[in-house]
C-alpha atoms as a PDB file:
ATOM      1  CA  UNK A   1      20.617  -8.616  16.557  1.00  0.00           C
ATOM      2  CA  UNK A   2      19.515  -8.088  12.802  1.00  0.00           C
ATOM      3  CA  UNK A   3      17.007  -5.268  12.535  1.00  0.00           C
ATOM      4  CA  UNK A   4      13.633  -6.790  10.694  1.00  0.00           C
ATOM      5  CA  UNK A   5      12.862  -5.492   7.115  1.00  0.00           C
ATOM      6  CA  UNK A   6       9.838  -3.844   6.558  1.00  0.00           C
ATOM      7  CA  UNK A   7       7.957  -6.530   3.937  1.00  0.00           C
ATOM      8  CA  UNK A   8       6.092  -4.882   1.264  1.00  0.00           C
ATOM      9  CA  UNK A   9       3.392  -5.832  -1.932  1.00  0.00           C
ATOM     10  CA  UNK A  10       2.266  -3.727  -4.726  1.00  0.00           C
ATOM     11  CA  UNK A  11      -0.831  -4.190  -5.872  1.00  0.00           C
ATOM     12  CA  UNK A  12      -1.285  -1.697  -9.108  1.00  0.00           C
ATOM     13  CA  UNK A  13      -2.404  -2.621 -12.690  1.00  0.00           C
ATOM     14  CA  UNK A  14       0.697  -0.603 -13.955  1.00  0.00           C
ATOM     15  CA  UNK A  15       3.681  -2.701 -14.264  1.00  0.00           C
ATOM     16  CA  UNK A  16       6.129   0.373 -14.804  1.00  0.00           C
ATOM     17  CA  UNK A  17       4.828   2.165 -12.155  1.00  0.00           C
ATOM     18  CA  UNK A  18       5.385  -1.571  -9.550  1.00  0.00           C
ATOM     19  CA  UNK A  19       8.739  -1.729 -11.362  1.00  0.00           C
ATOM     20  CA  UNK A  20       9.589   1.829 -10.996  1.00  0.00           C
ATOM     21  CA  UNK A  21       8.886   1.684  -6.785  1.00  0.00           C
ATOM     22  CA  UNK A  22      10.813  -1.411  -6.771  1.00  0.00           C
ATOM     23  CA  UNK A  23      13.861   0.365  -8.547  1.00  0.00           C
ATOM     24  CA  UNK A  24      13.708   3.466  -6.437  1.00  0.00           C
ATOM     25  CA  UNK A  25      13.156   0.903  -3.293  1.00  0.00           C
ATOM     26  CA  UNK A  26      16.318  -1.004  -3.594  1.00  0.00           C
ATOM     27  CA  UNK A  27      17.823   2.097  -1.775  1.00  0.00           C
ATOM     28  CA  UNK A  28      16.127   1.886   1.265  1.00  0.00           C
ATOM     29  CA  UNK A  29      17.716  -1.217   3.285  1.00  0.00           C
ATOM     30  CA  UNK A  30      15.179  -1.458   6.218  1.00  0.00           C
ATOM     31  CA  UNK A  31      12.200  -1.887   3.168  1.00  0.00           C
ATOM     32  CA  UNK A  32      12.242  -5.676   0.945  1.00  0.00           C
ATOM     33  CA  UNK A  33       9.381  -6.028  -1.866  1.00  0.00           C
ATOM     34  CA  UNK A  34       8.182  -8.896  -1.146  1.00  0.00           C
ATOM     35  CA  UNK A  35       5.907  -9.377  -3.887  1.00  0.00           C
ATOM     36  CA  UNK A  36       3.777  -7.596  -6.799  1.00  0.00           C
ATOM     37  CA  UNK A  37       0.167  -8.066  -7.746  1.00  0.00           C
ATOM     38  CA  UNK A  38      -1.601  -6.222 -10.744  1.00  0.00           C
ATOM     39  CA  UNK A  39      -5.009  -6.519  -9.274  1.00  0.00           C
ATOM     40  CA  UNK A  40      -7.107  -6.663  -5.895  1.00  0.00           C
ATOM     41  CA  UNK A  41      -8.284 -10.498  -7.156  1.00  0.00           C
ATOM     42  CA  UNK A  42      -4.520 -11.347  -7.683  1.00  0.00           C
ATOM     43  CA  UNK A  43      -3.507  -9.710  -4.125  1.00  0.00           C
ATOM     44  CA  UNK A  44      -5.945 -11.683  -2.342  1.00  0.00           C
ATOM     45  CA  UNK A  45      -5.255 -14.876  -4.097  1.00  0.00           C
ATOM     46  CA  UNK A  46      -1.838 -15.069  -3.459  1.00  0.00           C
ATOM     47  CA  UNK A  47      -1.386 -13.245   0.528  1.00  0.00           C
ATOM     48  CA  UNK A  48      -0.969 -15.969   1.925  1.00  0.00           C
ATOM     49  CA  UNK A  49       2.738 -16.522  -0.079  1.00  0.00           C
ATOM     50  CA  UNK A  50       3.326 -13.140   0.550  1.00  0.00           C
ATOM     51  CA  UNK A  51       2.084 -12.013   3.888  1.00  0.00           C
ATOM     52  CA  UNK A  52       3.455  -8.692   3.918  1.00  0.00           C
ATOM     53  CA  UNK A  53       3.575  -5.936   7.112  1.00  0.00           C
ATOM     54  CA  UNK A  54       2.232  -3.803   4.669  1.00  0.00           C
ATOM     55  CA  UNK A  55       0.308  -3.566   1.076  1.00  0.00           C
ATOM     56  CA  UNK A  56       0.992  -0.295  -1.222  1.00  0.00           C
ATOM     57  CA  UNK A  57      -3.029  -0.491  -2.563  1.00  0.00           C
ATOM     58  CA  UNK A  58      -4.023   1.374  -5.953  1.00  0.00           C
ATOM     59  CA  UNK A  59      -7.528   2.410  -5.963  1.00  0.00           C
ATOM     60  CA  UNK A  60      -8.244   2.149  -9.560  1.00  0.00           C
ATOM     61  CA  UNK A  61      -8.068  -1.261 -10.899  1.00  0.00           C
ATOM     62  CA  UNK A  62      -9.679  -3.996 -13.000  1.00  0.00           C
ATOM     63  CA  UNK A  63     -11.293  -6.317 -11.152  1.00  0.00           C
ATOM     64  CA  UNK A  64     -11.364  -5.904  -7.520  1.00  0.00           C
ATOM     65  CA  UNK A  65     -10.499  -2.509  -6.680  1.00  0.00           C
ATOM     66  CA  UNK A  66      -8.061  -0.960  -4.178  1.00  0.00           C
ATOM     67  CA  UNK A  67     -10.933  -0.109  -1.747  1.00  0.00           C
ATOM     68  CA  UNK A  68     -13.215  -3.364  -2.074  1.00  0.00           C
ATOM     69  CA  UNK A  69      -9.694  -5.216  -1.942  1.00  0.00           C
ATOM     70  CA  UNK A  70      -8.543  -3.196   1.196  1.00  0.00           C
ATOM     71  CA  UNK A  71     -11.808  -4.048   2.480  1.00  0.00           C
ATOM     72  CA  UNK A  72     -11.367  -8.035   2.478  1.00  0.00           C
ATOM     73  CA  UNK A  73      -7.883  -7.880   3.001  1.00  0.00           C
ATOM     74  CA  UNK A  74      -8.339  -6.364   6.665  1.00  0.00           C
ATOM     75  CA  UNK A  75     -11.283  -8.450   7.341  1.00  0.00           C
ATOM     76  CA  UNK A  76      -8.872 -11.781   6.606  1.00  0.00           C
ATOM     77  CA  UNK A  77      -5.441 -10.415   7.615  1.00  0.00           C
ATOM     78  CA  UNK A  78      -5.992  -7.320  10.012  1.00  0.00           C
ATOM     79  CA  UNK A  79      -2.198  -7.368  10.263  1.00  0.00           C
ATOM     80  CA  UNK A  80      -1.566  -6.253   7.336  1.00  0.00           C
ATOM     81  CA  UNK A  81      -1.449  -2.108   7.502  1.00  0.00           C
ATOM     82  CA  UNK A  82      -2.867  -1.239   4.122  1.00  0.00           C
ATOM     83  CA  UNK A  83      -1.153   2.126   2.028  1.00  0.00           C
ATOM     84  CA  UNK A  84      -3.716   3.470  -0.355  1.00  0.00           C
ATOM     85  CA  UNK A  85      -2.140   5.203  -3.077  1.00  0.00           C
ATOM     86  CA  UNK A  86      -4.568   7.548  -5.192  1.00  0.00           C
ATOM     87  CA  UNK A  87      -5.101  10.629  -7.343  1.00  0.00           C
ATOM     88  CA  UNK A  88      -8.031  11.164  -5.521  1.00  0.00           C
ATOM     89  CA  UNK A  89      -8.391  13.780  -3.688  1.00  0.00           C
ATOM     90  CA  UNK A  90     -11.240  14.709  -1.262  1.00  0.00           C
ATOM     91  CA  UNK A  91     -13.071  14.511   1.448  1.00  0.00           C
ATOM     92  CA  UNK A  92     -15.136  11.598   0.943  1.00  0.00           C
ATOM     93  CA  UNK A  93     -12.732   9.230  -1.329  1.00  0.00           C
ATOM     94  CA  UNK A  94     -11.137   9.631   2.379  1.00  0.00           C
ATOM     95  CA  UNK A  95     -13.911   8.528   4.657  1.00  0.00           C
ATOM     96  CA  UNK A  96     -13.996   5.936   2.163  1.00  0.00           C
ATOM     97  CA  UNK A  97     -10.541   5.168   2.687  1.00  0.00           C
ATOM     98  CA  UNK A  98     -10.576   5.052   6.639  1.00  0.00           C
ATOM     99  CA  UNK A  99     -13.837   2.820   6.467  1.00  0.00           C
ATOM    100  CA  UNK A 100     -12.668   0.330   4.689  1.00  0.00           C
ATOM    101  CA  UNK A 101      -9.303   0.024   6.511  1.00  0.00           C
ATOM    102  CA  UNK A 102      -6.546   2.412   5.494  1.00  0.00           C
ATOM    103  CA  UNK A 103      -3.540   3.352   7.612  1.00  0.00           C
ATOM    104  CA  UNK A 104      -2.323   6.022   5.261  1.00  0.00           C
ATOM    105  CA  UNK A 105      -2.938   7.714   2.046  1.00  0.00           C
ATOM    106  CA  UNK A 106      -0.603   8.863  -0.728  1.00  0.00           C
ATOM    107  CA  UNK A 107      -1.134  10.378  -3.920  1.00  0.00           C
ATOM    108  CA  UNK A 108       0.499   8.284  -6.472  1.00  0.00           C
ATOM    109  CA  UNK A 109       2.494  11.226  -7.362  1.00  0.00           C
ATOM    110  CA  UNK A 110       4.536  11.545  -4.212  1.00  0.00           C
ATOM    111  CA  UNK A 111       8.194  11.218  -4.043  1.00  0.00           C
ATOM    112  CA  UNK A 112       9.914   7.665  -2.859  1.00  0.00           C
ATOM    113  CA  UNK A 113      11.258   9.642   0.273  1.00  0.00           C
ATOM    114  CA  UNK A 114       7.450  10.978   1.079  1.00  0.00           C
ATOM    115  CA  UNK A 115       6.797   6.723   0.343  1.00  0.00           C
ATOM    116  CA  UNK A 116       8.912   5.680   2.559  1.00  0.00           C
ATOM    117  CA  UNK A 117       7.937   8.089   5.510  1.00  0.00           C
ATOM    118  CA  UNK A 118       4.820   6.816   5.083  1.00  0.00           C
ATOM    119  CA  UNK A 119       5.501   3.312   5.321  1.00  0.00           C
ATOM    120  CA  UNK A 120       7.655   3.115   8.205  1.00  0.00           C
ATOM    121  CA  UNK A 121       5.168   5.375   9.962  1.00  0.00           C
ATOM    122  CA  UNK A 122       2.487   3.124   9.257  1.00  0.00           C
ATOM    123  CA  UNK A 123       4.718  -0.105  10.219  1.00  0.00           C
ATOM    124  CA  UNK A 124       5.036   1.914  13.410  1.00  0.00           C
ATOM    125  CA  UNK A 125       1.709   2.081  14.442  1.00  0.00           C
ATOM    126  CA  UNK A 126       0.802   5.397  13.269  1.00  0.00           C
ATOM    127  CA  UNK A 127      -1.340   6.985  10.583  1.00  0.00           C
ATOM    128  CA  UNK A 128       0.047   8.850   7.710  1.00  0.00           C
ATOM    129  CA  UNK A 129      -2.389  11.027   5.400  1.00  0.00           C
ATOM    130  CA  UNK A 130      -0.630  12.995   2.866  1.00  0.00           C
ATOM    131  CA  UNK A 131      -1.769  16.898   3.255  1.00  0.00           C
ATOM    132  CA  UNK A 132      -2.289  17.080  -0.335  1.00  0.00           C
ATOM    133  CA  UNK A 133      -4.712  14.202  -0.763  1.00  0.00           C
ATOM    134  CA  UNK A 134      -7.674  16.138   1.429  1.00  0.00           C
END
């Protein structure tokens, strides 16, 4: 039996960095991008097409941001484990974070193998806050 890939959406308003992930992403079999969005407004418009297992959410966007996006997005599709990735750090960007619906937090700085730790923890069930974004 064929394992399941892990289905994943960017949502960042920087088209290298969405194309950059996607490049680096191609190495990791068990993970497909299954779609890009360059806002919260243009996430939420088009889930449905995607409908992901999980959403790699920037926090600073135009629009909608990443934590009013993450908000709705868990609210209409609670299946969907949302990623927040930030250069935020703190305390209270956190409780932020967790209240509107986070499974894990990156800093948008971390390396694709820290990315992809995170994501298949997440897909697993778990939590996964980067040390360095406290």
């Amino acid at each position: 039996m064929k394992k399941q890939k892990i289905k994943i959406i960017l949502v960042d308003d920087h088209k290298f960095f969405r194309r950059s992930i996607v490049n680096l992403m191609k190495r990791y079999k068990q993970i497909e991008i299954v779609g890009e969005a360059d806002n919260g407004e243009d996430y939420l418009q088009r889930i449905e097409s995607f409908l992901p297992d999980i959403a790699l959410m920037d926090l600073k966007m135009n629009k909608t941001d990443g934590i009013e996006t993450t908000r709705i997005s868990t609210q209409i599709h609670p299946e969907i484990k949302i990623i927040a990735l930030t250069f935020e750090k703190g305390k209270e960007c956190i409780h932020d974070l967790i209240q509107a619906g986070v499974k894990g937090i990156l800093q948008k700085d971390a390396s694709i193998k820290e990315i992809v730790t995170a994501i298949i923890a997440v897909h697993n069930g778990e939590n996964y806050f980067a040390k360095n974004s406290i």
